[in-house]
Protein backbone atom coordinates (compact mmCIF):
# COMPACT_ATOMS: atom_id res chain seq x y z
CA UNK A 1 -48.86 -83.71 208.08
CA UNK A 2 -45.59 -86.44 208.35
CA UNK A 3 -44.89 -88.35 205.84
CA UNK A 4 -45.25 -91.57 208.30
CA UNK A 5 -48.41 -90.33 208.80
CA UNK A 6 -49.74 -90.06 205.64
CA UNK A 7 -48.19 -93.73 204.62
CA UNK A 8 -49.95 -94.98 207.80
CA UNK A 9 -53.41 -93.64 206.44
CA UNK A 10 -52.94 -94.85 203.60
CA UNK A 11 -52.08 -98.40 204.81
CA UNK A 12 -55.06 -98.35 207.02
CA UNK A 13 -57.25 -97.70 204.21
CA UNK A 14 -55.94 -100.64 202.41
CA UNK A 15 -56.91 -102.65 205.41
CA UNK A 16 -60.52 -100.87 205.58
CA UNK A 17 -60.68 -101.76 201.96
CA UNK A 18 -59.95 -105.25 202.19
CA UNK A 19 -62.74 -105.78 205.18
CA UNK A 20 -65.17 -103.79 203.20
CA UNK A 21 -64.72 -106.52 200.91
CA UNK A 22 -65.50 -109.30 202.94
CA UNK A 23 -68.98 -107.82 204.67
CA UNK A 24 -69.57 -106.95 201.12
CA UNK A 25 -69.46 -110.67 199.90
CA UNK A 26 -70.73 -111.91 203.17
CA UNK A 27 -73.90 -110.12 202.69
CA UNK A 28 -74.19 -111.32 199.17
CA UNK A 29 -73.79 -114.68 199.60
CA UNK A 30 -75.57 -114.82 202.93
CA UNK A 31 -78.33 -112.32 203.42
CA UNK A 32 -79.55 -111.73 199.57
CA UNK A 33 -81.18 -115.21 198.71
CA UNK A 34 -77.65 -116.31 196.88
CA UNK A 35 -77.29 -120.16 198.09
CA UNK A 36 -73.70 -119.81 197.42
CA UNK A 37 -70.38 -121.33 199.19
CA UNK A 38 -67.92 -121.38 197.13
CA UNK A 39 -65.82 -118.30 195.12
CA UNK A 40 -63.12 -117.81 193.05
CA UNK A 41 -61.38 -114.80 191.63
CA UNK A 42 -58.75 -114.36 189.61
CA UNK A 43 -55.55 -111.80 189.53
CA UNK A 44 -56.13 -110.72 185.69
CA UNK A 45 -59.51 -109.83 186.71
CA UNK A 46 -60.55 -107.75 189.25
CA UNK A 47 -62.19 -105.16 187.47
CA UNK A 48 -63.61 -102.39 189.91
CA UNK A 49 -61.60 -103.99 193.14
CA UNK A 50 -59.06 -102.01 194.24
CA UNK A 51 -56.67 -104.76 195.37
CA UNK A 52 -56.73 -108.68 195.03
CA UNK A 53 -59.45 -109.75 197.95
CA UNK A 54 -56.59 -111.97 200.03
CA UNK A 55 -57.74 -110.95 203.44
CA UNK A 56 -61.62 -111.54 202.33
CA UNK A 57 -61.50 -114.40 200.83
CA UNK A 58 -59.14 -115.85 204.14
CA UNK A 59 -61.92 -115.02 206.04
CA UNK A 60 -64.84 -116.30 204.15
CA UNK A 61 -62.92 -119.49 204.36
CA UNK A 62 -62.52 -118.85 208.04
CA UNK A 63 -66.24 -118.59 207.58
CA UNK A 64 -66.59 -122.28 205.86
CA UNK A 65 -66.45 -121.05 202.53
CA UNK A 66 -64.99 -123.47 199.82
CA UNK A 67 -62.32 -120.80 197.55
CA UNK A 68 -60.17 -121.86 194.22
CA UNK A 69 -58.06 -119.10 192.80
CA UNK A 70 -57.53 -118.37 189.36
CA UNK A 71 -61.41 -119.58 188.10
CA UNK A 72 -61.13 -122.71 189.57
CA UNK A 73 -64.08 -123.60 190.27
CA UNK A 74 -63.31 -127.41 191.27
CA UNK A 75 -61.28 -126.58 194.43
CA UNK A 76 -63.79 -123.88 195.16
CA UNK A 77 -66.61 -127.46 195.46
CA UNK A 78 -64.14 -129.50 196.84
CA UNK A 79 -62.99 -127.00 199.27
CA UNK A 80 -66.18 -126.14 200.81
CA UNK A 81 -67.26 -129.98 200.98
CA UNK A 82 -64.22 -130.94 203.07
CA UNK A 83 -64.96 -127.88 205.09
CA UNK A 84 -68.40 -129.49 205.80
CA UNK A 85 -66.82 -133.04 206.24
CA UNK A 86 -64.54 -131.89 208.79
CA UNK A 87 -66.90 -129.34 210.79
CA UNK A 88 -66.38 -129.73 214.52
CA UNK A 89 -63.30 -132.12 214.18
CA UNK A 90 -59.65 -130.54 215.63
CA UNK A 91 -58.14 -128.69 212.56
CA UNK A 92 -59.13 -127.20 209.56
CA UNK A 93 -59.23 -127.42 205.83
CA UNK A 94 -57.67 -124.91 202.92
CA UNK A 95 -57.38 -124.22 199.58
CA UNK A 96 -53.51 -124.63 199.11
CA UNK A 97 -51.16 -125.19 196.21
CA UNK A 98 -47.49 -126.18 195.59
CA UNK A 99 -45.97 -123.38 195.45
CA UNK A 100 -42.17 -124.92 195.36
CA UNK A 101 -40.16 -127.66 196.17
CA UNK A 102 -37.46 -128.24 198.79
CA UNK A 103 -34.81 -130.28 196.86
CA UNK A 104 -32.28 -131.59 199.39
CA UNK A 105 -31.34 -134.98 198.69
CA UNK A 106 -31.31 -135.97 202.49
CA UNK A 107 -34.78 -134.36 203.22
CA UNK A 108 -37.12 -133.32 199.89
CA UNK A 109 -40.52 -131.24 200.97
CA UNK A 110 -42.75 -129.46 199.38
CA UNK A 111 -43.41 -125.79 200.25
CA UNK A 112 -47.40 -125.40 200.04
CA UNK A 113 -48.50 -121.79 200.01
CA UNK A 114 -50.79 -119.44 197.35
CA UNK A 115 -50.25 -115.41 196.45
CA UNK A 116 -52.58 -114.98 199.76
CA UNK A 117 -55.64 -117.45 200.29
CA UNK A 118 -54.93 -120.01 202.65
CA UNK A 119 -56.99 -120.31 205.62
CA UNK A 120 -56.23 -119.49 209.19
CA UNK A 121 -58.37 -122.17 210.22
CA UNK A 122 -55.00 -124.40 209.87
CA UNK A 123 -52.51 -121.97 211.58
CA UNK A 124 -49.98 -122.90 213.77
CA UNK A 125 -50.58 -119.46 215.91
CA UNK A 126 -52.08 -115.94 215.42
CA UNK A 127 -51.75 -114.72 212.16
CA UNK A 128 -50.13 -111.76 211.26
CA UNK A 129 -52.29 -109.05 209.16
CA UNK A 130 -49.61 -107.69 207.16
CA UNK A 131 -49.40 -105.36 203.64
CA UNK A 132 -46.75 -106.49 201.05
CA UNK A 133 -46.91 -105.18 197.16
CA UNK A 134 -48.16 -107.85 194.17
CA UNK A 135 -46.32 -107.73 191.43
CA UNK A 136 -48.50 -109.10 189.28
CA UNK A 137 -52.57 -107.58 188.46
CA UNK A 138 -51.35 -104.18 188.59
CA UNK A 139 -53.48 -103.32 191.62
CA UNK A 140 -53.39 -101.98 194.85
CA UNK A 141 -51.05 -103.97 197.94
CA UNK A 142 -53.23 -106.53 198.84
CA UNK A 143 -53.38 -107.22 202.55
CA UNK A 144 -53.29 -110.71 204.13
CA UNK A 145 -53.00 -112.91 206.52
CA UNK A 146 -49.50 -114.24 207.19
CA UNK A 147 -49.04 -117.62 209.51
CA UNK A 148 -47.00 -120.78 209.96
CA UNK A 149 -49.46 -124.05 209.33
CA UNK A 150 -49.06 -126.68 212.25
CA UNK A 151 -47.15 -129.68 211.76
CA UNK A 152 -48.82 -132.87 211.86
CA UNK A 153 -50.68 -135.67 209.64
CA UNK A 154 -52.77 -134.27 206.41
CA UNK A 155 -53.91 -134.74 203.14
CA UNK A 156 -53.61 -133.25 199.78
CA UNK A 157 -56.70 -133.46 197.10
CA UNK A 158 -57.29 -132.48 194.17
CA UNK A 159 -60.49 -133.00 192.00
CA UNK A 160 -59.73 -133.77 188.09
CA UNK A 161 -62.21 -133.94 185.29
CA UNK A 162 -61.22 -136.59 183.22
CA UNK A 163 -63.89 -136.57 180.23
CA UNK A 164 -66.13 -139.39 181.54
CA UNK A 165 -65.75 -139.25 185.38
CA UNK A 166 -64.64 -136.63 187.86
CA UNK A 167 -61.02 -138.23 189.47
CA UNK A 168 -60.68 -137.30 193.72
CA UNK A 169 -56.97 -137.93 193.80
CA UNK A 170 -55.72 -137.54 197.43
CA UNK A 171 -52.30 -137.55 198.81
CA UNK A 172 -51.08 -138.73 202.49
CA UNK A 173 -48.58 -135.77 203.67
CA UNK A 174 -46.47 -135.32 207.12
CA UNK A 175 -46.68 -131.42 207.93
CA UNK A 176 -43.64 -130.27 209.16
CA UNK A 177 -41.63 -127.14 211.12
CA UNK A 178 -40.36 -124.82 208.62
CA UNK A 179 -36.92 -125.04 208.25
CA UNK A 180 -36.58 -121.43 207.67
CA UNK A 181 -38.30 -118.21 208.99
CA UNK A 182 -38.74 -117.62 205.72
CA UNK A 183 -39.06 -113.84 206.06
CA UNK A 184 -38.98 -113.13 201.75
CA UNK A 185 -42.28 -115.04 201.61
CA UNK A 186 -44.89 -112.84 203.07
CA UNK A 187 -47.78 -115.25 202.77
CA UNK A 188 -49.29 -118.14 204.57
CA UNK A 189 -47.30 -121.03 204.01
CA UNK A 190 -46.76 -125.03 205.07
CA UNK A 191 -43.30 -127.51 204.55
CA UNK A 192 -44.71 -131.08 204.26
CA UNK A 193 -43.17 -134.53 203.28
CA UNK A 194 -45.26 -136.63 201.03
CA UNK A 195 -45.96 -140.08 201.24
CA UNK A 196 -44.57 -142.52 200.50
CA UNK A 197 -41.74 -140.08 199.67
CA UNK A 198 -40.78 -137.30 197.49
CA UNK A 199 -39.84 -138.38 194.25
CA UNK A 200 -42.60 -141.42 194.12
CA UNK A 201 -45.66 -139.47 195.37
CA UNK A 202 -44.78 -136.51 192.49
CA UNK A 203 -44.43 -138.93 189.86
CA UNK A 204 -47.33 -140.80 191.03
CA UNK A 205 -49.67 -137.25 190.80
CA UNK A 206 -48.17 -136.55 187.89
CA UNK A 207 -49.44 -140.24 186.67
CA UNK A 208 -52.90 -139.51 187.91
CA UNK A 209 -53.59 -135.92 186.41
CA UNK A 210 -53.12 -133.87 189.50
CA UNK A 211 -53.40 -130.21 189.17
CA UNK A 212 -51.33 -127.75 190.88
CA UNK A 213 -54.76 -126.19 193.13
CA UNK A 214 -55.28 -128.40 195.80
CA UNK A 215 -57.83 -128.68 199.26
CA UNK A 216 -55.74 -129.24 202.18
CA UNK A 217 -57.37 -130.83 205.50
CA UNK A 218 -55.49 -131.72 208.96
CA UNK A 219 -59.00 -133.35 209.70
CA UNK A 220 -59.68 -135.61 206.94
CA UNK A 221 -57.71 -138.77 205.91
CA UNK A 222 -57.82 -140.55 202.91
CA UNK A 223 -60.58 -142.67 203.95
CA UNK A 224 -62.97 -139.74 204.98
CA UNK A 225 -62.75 -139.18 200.97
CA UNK A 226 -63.29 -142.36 199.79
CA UNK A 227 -66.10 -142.49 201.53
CA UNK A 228 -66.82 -139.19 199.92
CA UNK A 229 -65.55 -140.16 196.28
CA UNK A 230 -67.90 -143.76 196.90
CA UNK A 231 -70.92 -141.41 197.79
CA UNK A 232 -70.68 -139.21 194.92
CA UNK A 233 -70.00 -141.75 192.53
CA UNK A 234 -66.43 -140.89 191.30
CA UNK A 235 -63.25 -142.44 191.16
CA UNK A 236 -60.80 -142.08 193.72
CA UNK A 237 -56.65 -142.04 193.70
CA UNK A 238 -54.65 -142.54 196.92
CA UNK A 239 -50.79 -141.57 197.32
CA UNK A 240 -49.79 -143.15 200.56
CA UNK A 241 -47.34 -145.01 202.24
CA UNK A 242 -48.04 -148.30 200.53
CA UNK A 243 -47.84 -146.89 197.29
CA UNK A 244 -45.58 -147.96 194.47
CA UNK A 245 -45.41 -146.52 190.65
CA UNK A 246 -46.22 -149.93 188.71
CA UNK A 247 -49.18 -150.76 190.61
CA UNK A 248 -50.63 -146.95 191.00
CA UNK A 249 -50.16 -147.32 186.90
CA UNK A 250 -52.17 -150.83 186.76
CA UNK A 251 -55.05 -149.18 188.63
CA UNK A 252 -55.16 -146.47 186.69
CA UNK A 253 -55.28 -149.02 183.70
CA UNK A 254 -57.97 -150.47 185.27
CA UNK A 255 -59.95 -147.86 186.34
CA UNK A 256 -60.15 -146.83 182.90
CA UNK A 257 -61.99 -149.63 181.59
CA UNK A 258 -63.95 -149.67 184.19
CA UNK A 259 -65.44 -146.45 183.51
CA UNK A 260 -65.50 -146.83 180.13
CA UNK A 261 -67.65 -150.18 180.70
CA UNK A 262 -69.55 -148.45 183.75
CA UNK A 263 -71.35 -146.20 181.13
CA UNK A 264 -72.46 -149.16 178.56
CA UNK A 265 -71.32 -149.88 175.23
């Protein structure tokens, strides 16, 4: 037997692993009495699993699962509800994170992406199932499911526990055309601009306690969860083009109170 051969079996199997993974978890959570629709995993913890579950847990989002990587289970809630708040609208809704930041003074952007799980439900195109090494967990090559996000209008949120009250905190963003192929970044992956611009709307998150695990929706806008955030009875943060740093900080002063007066003396 070739050696190309043998490397192709063995990639295949990776693949057949990865699937095996999904129907596995489908089943589970589907056909075995287990009301569940969210998951999280985490890298440092995948005890019998051969590889991290990228390509299962992309398609279990696919699916309208809610996912949060790393044990969060926040996202994981906050995922699957904007999943159900945007069903049958154009688009779709992720789990995403900021994975770095594009620092040119003339045209700052954030590069969203995770180690694998974003959904293809916002792709630009066909995804590409590809198998790249991990060098971190110590596992297997996970396989996954590489695509460009569209461009276009979205929103960033994040759910915070703040002690008293839960804190939706929800960013306008622009989506844009990478401006690279970026072929060293084998993952899913989205450029966007943030409103009202780069260096406000970071230092505004950064104000309001945003984490770094995020739900990402080309459906939704900011009103869809305030709604949301008014329903459930939390408070709710927007970043948007109106936004300035001395009055996002007065509401959060304010807000505070509030909550603290909302509960009784």
């Amino acid at each position: 037997m070739e050696a190309g051969t043998v490397f192709f079996q063995i990639r295949s199997q990776f693949i057949f692993i990865c699937i095996n993974f999904y129907q596995v978890f489908y089943l589970l959570f589907r056909n075995c009495g287990y009301h569940i629709y969210q998951v999280t995993d985490t890298f440092e913890d995948l005890h019998g699993l051969s590889q991290l579950p990228g390509l299962a847990v992309q398609r279990l989002m696919a699916e309208g699962y809610g996912f949060g990587g790393e044990g969060d289970w926040k996202t994981a809630a906050l995922v699957r509800a904007m999943k159900v708040m945007g069903a049958g609208l154009k688009g779709g809704n992720s789990f995403m994170e900021d994975y770095t930041y594009h620092f040119d003074p003339a045209n700052r952007m954030v590069l969203g992406s995770h180690m694998l799980e974003i959904c293809e439900s916002i792709a630009a195109a066909k995804p590409s199932c590809e198998i790249h090494p991990l060098g971190i967990g110590g596992k297997a090559d996970p396989v996954r499911l590489v695509f460009d996000v569209a461009p276009g209008p979205a929103i960033n949120t994040c759910l915070i526990d703040m002690g008293n009250r839960f804190r939706l905190l929800v960013n306008d963003v622009e989506a844009v055309t990478a401006i690279e192929s970026l072929p060293k970044l084998p993952v899913a992956r989205v450029m966007w601009k943030p409103m009202p611009d780069m260096k406000t709307a970071c230092t505004a998150w950064i104000y309001a306690g945003g984490a770094h695990h995020t739900g990402y929706s080309q459906n939704l806008s900011s009103t869809h969860m305030r709604d949301f955030a008014e329903m459930a009875g939390i408070e709710c943060i927007v970043i948007d083009k109106d936004t300035n740093l001395n009055g996002l900080k007065n509401e959060l002063r304010w807000n505070e109170v509030y909550y603290k007066m909302a509960t009784g003396f």
